[in-house]
C-alpha atoms as a PDB file:
ATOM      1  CA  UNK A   1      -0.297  82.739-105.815  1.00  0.00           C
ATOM      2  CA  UNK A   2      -1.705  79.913-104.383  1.00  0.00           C
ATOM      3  CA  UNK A   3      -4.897  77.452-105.066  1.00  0.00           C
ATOM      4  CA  UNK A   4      -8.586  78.846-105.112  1.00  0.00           C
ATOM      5  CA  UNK A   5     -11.454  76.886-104.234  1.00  0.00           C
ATOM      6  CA  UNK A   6     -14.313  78.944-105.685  1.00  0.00           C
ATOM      7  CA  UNK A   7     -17.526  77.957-104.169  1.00  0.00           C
ATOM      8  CA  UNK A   8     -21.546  78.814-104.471  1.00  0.00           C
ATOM      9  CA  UNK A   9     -20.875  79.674-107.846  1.00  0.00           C
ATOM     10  CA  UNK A  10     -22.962  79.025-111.035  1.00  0.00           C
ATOM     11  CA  UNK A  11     -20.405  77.479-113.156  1.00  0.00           C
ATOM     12  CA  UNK A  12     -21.021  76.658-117.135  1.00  0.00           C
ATOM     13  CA  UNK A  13     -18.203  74.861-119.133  1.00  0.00           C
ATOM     14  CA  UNK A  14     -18.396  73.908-122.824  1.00  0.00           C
ATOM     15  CA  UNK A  15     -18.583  70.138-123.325  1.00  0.00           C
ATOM     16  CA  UNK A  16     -18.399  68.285-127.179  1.00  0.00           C
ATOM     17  CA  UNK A  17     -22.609  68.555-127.088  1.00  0.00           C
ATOM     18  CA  UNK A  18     -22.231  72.042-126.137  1.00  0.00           C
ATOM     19  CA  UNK A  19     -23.257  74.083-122.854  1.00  0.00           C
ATOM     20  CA  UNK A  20     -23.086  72.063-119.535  1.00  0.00           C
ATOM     21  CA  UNK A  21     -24.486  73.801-116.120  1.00  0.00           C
ATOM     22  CA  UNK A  22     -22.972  72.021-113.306  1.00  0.00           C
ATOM     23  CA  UNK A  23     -24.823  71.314-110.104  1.00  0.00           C
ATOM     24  CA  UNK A  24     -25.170  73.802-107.566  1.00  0.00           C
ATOM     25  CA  UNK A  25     -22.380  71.503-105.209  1.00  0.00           C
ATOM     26  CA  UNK A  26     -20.078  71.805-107.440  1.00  0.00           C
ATOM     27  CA  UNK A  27     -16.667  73.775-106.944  1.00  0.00           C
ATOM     28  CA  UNK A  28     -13.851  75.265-109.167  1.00  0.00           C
ATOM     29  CA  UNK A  29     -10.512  75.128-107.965  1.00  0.00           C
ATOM     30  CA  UNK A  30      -7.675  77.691-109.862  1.00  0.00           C
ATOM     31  CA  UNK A  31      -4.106  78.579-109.588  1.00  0.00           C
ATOM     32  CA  UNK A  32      -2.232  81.671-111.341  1.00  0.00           C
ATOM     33  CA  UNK A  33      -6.029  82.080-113.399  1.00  0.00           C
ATOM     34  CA  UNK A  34      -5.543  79.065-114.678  1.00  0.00           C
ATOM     35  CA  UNK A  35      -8.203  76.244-114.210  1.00  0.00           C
ATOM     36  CA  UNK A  36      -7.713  73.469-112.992  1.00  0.00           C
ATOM     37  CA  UNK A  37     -10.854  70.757-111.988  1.00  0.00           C
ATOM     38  CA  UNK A  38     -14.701  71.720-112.021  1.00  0.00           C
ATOM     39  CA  UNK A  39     -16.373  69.294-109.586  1.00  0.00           C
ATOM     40  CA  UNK A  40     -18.173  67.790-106.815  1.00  0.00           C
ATOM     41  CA  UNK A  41     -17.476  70.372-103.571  1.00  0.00           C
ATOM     42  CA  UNK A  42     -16.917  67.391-101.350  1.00  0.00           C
ATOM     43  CA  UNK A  43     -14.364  65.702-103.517  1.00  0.00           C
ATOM     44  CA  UNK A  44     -12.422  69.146-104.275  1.00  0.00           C
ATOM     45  CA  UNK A  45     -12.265  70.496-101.150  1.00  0.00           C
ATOM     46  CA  UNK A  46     -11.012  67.508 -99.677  1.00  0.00           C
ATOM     47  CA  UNK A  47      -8.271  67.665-101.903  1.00  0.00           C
ATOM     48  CA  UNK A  48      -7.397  70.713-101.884  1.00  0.00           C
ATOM     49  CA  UNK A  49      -7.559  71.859 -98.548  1.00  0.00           C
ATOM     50  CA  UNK A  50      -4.992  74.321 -98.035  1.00  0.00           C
ATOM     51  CA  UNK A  51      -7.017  76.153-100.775  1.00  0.00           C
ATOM     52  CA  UNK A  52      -8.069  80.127-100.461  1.00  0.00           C
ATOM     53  CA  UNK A  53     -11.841  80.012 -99.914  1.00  0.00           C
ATOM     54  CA  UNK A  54     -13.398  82.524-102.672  1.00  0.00           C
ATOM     55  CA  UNK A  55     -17.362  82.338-101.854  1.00  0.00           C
ATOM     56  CA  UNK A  56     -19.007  83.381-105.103  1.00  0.00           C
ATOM     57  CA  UNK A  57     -22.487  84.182-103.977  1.00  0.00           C
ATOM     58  CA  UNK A  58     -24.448  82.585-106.832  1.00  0.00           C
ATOM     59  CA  UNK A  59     -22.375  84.638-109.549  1.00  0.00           C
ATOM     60  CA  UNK A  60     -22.083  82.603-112.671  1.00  0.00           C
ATOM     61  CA  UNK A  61     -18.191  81.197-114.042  1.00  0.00           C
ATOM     62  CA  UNK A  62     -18.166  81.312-117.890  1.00  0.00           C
ATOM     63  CA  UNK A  63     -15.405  79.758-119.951  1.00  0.00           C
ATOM     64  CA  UNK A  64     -13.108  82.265-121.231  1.00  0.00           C
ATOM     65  CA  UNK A  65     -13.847  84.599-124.339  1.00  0.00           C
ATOM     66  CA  UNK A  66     -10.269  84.957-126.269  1.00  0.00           C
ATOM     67  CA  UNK A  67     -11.651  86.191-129.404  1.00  0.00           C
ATOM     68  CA  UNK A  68     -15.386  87.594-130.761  1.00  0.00           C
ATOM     69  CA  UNK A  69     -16.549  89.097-133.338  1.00  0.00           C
ATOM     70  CA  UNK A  70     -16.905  93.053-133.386  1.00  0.00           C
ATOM     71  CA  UNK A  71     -20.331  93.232-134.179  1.00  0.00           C
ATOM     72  CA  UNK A  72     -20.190  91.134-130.618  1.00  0.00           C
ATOM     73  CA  UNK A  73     -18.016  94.111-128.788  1.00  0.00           C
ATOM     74  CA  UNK A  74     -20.037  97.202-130.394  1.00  0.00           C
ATOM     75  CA  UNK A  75     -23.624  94.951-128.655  1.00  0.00           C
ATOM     76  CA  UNK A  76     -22.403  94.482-125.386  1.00  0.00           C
ATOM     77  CA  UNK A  77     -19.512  96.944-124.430  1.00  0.00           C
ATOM     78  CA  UNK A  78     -17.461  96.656-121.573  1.00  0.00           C
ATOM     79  CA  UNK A  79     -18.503  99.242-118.488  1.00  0.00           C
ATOM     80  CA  UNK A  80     -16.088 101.670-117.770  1.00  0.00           C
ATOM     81  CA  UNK A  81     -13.987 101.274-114.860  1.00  0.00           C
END
């Protein structure tokens, strides 16, 4: 698996004060589902050219969820696939 530059995404991340939206530029790049810069599109896909293309169409990126609460889970259950 190679490098993914996701782009035209709404992307959220989780700073020290909280909930940061990031500006509508900006670009994640990933490798093996693993993270790894949230940024300015220019700078990112300069450097990582060689970079799979995923266009996002305005869907929103979310840090990940590794454990919630089962009241959380019994709200909000996962559609079936």
């Amino acid at each position: 698996m190679g490098e993914k530059l996701i782009i035209n995404a709404r992307i959220y991340t989780v700073e020290e004060a909280g909930w940061s939206e990031h500006p509508k530029d900006s670009m994640v790049i990933s490798e093996s589902g693993k993270i790894l810069a949230v940024g300015d599109g220019k700078d990112l896909s300069a450097q990582w050219q060689e970079a799979e293309v995923l266009p996002f169409e305005g869907k929103t990126i979310l840090p990940g969820f590794y454990r919630y609460p089962c009241s959380y889970a019994r709200r909000f259950p996962y559609p079936s696939v």
